[in-house]
PDB file of N, CA and C in Angstrom:
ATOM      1  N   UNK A   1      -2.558 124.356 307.897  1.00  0.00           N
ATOM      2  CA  UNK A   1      -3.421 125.306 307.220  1.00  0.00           C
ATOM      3  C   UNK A   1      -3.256 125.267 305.693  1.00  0.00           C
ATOM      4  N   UNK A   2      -1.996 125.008 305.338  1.00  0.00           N
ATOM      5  CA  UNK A   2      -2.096 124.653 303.478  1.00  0.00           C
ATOM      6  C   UNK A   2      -2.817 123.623 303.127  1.00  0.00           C
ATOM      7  N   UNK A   3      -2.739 122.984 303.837  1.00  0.00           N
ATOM      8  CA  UNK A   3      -3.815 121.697 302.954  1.00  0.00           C
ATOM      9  C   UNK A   3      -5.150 121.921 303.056  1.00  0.00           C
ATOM     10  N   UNK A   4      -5.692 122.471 304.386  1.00  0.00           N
ATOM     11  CA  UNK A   4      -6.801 123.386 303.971  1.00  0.00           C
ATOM     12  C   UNK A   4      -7.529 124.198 303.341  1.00  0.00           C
ATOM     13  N   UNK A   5      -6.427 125.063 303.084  1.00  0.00           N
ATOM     14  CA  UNK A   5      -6.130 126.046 301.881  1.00  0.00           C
ATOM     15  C   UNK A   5      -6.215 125.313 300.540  1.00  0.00           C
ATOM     16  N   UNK A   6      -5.714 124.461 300.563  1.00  0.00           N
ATOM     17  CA  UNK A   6      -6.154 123.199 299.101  1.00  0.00           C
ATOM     18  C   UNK A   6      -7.424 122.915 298.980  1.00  0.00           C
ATOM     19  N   UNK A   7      -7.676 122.400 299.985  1.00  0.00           N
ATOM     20  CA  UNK A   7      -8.730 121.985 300.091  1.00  0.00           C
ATOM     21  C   UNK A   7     -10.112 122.900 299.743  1.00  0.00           C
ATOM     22  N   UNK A   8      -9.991 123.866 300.076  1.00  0.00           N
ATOM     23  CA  UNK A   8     -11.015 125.038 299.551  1.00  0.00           C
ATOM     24  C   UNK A   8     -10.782 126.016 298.436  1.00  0.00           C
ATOM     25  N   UNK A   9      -9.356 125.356 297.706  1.00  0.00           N
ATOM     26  CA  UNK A   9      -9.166 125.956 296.530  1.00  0.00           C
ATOM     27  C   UNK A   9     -10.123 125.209 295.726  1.00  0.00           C
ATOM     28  N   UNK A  10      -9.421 123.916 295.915  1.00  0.00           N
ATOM     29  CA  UNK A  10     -10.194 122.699 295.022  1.00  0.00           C
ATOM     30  C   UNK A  10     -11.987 123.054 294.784  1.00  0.00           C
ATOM     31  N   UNK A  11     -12.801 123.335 295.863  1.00  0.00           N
ATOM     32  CA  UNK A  11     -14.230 123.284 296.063  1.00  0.00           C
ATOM     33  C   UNK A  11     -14.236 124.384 294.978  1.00  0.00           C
ATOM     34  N   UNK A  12     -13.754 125.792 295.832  1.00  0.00           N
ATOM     35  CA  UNK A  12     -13.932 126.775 295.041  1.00  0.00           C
ATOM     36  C   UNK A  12     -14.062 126.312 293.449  1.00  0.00           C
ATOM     37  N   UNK A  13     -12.672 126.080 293.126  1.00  0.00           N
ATOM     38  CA  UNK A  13     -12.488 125.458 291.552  1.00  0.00           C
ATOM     39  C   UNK A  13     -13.480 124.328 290.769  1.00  0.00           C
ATOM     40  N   UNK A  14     -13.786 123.867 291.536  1.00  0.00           N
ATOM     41  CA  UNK A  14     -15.063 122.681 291.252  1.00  0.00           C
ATOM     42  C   UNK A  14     -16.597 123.607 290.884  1.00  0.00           C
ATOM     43  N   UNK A  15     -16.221 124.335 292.177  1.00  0.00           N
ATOM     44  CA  UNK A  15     -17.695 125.672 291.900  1.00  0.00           C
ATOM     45  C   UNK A  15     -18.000 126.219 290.364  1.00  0.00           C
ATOM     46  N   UNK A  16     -16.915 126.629 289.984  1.00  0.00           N
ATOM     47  CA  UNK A  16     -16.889 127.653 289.303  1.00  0.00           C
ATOM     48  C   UNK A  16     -17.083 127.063 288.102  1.00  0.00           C
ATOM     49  N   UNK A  17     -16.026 125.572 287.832  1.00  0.00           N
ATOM     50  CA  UNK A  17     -16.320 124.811 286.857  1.00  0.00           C
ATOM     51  C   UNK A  17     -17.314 124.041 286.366  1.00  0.00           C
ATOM     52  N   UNK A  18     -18.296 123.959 287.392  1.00  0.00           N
ATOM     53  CA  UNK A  18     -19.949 122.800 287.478  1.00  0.00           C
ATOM     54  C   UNK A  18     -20.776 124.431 286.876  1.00  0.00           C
ATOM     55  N   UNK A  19     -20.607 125.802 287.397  1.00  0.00           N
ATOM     56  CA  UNK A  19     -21.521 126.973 287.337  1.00  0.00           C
ATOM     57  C   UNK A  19     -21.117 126.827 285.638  1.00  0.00           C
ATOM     58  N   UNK A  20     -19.245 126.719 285.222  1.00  0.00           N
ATOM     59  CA  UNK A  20     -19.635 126.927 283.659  1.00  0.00           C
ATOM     60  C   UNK A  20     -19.981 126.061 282.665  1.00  0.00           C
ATOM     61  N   UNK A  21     -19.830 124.853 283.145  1.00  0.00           N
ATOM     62  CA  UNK A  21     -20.692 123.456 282.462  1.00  0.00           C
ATOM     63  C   UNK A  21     -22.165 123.495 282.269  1.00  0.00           C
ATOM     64  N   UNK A  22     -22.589 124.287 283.429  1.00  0.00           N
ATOM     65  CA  UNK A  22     -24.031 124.057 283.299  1.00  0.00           C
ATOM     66  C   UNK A  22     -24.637 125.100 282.990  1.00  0.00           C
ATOM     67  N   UNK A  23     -23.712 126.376 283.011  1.00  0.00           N
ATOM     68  CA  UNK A  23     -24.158 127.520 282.014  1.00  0.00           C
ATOM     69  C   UNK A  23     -23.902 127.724 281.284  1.00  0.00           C
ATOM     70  N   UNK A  24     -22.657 127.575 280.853  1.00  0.00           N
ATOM     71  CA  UNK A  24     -22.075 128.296 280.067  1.00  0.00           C
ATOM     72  C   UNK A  24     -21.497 129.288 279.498  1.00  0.00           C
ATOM     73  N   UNK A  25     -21.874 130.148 280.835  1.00  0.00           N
ATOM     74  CA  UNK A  25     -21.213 131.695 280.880  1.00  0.00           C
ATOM     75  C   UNK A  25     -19.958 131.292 281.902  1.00  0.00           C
ATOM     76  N   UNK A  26     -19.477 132.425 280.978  1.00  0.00           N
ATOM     77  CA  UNK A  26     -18.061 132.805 281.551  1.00  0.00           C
ATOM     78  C   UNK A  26     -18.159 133.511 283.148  1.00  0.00           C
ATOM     79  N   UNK A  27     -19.098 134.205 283.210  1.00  0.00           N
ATOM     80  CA  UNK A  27     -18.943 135.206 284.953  1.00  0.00           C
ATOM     81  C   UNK A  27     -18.931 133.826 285.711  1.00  0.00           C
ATOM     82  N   UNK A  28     -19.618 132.415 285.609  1.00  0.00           N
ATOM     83  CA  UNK A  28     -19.801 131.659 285.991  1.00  0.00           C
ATOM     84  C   UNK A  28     -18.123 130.696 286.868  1.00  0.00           C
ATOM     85  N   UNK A  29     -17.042 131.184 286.383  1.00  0.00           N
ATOM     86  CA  UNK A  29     -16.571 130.794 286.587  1.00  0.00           C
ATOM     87  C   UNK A  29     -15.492 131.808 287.219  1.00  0.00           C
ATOM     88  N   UNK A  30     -16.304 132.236 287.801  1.00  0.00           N
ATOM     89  CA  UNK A  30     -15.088 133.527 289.062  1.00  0.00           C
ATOM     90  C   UNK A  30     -15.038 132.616 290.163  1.00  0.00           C
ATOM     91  N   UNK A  31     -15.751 132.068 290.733  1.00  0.00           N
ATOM     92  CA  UNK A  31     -14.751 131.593 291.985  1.00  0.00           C
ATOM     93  C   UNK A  31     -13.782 130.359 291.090  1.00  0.00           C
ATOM     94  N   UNK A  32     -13.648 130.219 290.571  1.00  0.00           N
ATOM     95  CA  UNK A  32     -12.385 129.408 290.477  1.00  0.00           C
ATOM     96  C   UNK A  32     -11.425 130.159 290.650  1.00  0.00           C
ATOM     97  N   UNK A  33     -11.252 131.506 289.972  1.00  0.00           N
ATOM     98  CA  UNK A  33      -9.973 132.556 289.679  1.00  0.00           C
ATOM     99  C   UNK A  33      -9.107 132.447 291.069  1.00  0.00           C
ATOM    100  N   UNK A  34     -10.138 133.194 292.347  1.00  0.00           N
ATOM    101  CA  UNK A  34      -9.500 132.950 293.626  1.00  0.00           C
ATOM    102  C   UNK A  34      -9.243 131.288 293.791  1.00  0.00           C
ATOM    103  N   UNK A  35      -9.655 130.559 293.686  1.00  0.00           N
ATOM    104  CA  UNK A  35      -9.509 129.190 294.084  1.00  0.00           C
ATOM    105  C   UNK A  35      -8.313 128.851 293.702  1.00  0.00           C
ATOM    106  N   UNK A  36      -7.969 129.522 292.346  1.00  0.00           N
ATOM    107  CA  UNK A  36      -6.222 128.922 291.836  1.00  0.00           C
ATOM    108  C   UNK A  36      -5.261 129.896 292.238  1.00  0.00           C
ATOM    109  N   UNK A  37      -5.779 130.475 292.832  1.00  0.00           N
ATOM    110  CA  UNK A  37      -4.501 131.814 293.606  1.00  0.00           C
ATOM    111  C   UNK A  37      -4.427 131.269 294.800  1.00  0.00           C
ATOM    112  N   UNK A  38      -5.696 130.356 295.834  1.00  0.00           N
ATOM    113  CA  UNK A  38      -5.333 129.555 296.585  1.00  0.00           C
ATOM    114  C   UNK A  38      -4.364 128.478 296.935  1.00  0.00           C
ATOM    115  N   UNK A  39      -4.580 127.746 295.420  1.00  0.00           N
ATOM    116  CA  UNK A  39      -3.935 126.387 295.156  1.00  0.00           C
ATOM    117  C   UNK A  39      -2.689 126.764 295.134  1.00  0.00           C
ATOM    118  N   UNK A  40      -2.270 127.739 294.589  1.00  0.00           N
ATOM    119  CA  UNK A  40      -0.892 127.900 294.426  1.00  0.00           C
ATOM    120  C   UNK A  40      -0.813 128.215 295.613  1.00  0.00           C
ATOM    121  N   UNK A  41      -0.681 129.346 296.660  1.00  0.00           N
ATOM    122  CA  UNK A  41      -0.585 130.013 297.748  1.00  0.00           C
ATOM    123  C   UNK A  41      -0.587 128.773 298.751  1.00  0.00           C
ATOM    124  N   UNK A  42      -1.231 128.121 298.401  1.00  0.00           N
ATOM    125  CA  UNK A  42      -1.095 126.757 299.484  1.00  0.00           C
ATOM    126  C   UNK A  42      -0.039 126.038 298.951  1.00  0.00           C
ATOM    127  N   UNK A  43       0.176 125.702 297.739  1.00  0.00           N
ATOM    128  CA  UNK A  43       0.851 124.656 297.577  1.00  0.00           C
ATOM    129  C   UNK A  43       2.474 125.390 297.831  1.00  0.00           C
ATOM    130  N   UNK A  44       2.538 126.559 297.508  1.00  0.00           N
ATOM    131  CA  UNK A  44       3.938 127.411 297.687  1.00  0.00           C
ATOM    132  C   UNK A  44       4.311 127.101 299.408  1.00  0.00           C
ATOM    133  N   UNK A  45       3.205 127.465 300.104  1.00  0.00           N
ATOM    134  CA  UNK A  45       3.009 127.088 301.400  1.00  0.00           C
ATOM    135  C   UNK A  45       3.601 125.561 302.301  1.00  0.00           C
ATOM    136  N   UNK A  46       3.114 124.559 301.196  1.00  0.00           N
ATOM    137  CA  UNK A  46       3.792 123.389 301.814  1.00  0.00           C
ATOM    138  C   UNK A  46       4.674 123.208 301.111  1.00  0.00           C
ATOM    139  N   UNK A  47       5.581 123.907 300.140  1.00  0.00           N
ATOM    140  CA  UNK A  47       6.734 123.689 299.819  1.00  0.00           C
ATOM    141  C   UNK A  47       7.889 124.513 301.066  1.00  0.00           C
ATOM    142  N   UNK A  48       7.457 125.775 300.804  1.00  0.00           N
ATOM    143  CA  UNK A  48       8.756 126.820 301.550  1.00  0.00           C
ATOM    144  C   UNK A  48       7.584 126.982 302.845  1.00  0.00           C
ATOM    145  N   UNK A  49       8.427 125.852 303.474  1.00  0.00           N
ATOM    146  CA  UNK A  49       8.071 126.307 305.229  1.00  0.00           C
ATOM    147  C   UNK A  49       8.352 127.554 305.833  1.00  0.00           C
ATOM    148  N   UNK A  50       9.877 127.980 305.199  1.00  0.00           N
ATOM    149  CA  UNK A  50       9.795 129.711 305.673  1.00  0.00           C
ATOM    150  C   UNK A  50       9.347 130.637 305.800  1.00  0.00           C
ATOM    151  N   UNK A  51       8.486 130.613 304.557  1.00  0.00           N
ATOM    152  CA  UNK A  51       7.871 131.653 304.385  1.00  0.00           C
ATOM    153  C   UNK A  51       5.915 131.479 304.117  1.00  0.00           C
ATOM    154  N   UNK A  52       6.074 130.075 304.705  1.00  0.00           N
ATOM    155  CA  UNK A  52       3.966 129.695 305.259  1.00  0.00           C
ATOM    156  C   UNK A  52       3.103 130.741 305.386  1.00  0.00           C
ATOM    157  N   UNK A  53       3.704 131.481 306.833  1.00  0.00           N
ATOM    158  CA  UNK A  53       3.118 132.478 307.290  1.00  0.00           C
ATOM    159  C   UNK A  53       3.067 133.467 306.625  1.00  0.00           C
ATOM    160  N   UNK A  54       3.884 134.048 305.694  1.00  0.00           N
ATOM    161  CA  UNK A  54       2.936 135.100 305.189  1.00  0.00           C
ATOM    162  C   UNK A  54       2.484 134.884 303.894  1.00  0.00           C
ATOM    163  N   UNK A  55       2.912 133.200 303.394  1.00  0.00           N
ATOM    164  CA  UNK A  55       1.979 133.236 302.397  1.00  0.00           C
ATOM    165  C   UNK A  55       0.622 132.647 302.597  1.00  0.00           C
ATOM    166  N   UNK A  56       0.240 132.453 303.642  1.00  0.00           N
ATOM    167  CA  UNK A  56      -1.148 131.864 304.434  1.00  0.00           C
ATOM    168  C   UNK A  56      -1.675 133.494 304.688  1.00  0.00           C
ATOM    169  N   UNK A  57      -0.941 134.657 305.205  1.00  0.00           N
ATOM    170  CA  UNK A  57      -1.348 135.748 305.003  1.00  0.00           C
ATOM    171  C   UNK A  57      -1.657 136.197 303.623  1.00  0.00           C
ATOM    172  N   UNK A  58      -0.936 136.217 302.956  1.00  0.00           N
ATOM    173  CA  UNK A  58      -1.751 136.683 301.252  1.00  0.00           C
ATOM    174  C   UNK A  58      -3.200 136.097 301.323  1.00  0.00           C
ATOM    175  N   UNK A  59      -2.953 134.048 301.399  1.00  0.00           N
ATOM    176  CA  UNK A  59      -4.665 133.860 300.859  1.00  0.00           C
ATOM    177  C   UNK A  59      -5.187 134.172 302.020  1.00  0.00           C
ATOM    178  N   UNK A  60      -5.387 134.799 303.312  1.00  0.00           N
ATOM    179  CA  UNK A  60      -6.676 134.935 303.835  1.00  0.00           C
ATOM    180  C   UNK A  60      -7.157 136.017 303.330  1.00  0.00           C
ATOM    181  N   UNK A  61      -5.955 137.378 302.443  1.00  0.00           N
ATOM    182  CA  UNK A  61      -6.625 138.513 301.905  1.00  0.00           C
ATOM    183  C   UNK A  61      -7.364 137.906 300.867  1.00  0.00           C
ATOM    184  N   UNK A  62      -6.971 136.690 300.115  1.00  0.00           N
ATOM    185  CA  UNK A  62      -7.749 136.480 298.807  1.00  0.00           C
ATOM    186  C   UNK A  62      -9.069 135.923 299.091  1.00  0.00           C
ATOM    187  N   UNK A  63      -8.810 135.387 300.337  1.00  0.00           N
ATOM    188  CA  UNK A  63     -10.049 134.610 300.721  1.00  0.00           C
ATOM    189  C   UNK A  63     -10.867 135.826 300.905  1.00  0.00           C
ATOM    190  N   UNK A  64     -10.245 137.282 301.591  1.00  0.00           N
ATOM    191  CA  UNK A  64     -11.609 137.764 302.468  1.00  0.00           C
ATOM    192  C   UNK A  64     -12.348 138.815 300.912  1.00  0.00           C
ATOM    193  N   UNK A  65     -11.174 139.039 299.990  1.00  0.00           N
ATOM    194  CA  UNK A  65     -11.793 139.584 298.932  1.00  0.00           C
ATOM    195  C   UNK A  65     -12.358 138.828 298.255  1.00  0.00           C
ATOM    196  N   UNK A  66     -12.169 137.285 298.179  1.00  0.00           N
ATOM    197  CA  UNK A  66     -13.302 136.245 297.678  1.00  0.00           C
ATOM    198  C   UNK A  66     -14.364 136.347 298.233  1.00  0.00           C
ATOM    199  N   UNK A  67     -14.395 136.603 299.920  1.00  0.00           N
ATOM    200  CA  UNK A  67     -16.242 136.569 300.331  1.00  0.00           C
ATOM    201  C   UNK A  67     -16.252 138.092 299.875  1.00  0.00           C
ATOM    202  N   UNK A  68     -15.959 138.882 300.020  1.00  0.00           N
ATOM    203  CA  UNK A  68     -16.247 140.564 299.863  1.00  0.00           C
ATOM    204  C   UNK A  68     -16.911 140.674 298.356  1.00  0.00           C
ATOM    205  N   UNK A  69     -16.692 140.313 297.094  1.00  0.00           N
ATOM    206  CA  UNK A  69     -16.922 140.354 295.990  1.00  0.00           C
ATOM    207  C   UNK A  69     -18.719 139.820 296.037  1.00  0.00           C
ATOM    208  N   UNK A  70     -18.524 138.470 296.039  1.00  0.00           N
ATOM    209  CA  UNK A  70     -20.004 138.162 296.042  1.00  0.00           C
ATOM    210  C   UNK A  70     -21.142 138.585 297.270  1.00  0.00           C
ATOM    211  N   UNK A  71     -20.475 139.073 298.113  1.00  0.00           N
ATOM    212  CA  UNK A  71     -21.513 139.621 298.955  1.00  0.00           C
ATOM    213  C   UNK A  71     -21.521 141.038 298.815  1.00  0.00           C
ATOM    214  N   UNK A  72     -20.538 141.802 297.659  1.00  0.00           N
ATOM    215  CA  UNK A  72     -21.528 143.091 297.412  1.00  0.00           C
ATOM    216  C   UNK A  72     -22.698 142.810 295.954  1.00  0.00           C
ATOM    217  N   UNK A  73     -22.167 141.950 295.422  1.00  0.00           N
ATOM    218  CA  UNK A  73     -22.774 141.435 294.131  1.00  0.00           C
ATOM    219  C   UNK A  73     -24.541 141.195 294.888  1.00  0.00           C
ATOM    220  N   UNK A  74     -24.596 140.222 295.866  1.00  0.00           N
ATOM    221  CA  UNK A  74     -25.494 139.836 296.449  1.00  0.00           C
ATOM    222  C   UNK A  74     -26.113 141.326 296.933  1.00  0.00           C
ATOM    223  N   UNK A  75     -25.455 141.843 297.682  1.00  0.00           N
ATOM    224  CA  UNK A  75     -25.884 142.862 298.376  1.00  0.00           C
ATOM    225  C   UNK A  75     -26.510 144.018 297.158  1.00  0.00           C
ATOM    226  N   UNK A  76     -26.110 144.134 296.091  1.00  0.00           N
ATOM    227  CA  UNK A  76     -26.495 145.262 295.405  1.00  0.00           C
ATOM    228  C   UNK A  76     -27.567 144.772 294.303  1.00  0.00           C
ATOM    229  N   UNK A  77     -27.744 143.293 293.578  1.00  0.00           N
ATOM    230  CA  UNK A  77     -28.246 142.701 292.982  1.00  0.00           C
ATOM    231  C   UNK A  77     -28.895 141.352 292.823  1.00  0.00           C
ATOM    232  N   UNK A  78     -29.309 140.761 294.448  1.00  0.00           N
ATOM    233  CA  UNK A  78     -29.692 139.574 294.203  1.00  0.00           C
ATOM    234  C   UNK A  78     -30.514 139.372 293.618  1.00  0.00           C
ATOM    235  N   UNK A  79     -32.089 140.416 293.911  1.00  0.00           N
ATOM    236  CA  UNK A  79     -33.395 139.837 293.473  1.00  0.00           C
ATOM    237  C   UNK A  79     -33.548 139.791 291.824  1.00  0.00           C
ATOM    238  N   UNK A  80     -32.163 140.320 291.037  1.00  0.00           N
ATOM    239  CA  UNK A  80     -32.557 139.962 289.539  1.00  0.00           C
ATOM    240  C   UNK A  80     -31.460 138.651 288.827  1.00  0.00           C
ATOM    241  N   UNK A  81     -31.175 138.153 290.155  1.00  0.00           N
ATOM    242  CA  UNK A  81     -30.041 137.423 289.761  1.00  0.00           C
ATOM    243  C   UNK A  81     -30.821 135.624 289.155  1.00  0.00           C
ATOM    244  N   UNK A  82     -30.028 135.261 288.498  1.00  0.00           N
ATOM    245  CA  UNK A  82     -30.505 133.382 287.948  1.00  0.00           C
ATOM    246  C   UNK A  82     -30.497 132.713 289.590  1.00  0.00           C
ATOM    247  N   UNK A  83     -30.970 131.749 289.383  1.00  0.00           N
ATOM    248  CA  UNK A  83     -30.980 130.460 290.319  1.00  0.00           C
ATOM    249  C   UNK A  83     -29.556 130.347 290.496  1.00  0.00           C
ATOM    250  N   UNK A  84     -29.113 130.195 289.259  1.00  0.00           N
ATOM    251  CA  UNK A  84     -27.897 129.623 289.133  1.00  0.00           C
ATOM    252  C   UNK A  84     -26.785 130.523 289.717  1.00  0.00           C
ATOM    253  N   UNK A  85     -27.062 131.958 289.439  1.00  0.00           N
ATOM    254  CA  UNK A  85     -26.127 133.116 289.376  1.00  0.00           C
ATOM    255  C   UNK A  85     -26.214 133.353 291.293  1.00  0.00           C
ATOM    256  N   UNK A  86     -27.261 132.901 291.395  1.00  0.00           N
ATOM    257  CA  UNK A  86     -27.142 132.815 292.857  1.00  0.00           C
ATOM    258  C   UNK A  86     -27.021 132.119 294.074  1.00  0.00           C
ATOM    259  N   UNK A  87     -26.909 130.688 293.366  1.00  0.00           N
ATOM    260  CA  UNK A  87     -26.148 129.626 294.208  1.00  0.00           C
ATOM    261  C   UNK A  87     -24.539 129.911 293.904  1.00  0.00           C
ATOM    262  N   UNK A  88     -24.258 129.735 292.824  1.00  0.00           N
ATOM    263  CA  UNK A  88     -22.445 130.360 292.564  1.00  0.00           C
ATOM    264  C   UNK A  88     -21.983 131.436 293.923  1.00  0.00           C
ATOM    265  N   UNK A  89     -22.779 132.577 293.638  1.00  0.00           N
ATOM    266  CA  UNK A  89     -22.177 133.665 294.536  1.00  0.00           C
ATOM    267  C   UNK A  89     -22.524 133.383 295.936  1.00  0.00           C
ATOM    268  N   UNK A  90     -23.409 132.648 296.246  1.00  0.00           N
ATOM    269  CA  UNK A  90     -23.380 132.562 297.745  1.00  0.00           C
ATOM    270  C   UNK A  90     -22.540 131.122 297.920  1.00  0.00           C
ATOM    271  N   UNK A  91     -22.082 130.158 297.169  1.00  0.00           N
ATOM    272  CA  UNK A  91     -21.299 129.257 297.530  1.00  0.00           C
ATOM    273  C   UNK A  91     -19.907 130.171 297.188  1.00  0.00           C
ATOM    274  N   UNK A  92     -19.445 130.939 296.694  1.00  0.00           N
ATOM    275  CA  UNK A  92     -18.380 131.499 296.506  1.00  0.00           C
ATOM    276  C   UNK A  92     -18.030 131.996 298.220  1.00  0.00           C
ATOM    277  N   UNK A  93     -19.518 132.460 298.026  1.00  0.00           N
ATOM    278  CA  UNK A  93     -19.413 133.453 299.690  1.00  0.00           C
ATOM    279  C   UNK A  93     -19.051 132.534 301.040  1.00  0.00           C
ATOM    280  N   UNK A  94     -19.963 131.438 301.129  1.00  0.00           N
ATOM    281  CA  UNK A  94     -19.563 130.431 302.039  1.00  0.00           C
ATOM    282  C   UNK A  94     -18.504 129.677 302.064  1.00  0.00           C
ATOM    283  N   UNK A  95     -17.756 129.476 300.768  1.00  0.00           N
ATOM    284  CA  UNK A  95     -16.402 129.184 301.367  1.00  0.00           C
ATOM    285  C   UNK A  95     -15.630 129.889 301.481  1.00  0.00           C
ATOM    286  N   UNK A  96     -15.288 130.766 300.681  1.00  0.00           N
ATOM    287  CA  UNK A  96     -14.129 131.943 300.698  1.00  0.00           C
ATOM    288  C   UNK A  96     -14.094 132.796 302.562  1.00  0.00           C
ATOM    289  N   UNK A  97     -15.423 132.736 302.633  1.00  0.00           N
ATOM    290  CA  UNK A  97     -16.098 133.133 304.385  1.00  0.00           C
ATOM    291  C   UNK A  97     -15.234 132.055 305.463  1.00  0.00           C
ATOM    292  N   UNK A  98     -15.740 130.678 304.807  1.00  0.00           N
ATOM    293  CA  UNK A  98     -14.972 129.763 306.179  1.00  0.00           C
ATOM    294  C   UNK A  98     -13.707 129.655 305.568  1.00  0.00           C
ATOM    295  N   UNK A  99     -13.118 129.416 305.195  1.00  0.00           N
ATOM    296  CA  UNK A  99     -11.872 129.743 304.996  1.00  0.00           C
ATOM    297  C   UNK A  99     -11.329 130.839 305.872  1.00  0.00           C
ATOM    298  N   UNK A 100     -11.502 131.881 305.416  1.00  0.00           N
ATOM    299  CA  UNK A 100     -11.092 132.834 306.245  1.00  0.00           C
ATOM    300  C   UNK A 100     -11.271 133.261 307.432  1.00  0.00           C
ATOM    301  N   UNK A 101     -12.606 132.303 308.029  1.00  0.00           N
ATOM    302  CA  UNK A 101     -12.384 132.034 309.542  1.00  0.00           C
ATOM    303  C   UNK A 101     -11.616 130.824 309.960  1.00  0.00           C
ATOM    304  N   UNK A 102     -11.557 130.010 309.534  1.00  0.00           N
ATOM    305  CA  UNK A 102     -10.277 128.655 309.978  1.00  0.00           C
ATOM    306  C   UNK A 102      -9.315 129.523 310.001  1.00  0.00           C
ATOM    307  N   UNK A 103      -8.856 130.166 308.549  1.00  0.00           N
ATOM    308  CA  UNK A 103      -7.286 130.854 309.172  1.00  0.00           C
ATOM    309  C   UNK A 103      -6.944 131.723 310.411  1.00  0.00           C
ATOM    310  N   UNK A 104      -8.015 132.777 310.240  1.00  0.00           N
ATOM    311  CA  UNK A 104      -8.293 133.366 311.460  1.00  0.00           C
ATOM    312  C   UNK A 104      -8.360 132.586 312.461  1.00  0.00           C
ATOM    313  N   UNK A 105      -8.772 131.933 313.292  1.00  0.00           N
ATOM    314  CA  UNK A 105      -8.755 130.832 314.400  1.00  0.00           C
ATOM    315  C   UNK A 105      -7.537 130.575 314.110  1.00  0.00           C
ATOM    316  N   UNK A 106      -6.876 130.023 313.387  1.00  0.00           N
ATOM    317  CA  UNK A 106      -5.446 129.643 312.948  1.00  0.00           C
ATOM    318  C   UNK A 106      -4.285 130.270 313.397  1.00  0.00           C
ATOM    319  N   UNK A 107      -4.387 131.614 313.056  1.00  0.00           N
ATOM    320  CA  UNK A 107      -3.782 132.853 313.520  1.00  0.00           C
ATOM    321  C   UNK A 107      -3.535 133.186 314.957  1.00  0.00           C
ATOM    322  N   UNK A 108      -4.735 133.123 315.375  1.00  0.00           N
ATOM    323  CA  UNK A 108      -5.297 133.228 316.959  1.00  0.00           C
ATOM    324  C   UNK A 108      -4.274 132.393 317.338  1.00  0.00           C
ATOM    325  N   UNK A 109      -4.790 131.129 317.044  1.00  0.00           N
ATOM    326  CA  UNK A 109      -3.976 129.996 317.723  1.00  0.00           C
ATOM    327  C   UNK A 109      -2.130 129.577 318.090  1.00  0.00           C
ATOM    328  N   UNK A 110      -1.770 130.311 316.590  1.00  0.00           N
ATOM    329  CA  UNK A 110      -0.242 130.532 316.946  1.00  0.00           C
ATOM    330  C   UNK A 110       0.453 131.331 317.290  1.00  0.00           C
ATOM    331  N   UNK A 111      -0.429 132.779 317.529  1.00  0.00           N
ATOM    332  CA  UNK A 111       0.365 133.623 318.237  1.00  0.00           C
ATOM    333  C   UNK A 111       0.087 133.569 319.858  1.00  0.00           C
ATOM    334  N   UNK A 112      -0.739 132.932 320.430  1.00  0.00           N
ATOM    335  CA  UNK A 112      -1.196 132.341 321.635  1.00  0.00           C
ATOM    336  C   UNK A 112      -0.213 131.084 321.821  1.00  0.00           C
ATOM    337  N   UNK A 113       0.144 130.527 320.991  1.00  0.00           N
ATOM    338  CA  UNK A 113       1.379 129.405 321.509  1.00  0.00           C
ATOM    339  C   UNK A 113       2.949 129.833 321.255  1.00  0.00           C
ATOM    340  N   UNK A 114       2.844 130.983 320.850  1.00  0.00           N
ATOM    341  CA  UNK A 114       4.358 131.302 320.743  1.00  0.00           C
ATOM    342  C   UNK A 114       4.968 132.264 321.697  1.00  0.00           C
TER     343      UNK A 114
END
């Protein structure tokens, strides 16, 4: 699950950085913020095996407040939002979302084998 967790830090971080290249605004680059609280959280993860599990617990909270953010944003303000302002927040939403269902399934899965 950490390298996963990398793995959707990275996107996230790619997101956020293509939204501020090509805008140039700064809001543009919120999903990266969670994405590097990922990277670390994962990478802490495949360092200290001891303590995986509950740092795989921290990022699924970051993950689920990563989808929670842009889907009240969405929810309270899409129809005045940019093109742009609204591919960001719903790609924020779709990964920070699967993410936090892989872990979940994840979860499932090892307390069912232990």
């Amino acid at each position: 699950m950490p390298k996963l967790t990398l793995v959707f830090a990275a996107l996230l971080i790619l997101l956020g950085i293509g939204g501020f290249v090509w805008s140039g605004s700064q809001t543009a680059l919120l999903p990266a913020y969670p994405g590097v609280v990922l990277a670390v959280l994962g990478g802490l993860a495949l360092i200290f095996e001891n303590g995986r599990r509950h740092l795989m617990h921290v990022a699924a909270v970051v993950a689920l407040l990563g989808a929670l953010a842009p889907a009240a944003t969405l929810g309270i303000r899409a129809a005045e939002m940019s093109a742009l302002a609204l591919t960001v927040n719903i790609g924020m939403l779709v990964l920070c979302a699967g993410l936090l269902v892989f872990m979940v399934r994840s979860f499932i899965a090892a307390r069912r084998a232990a």
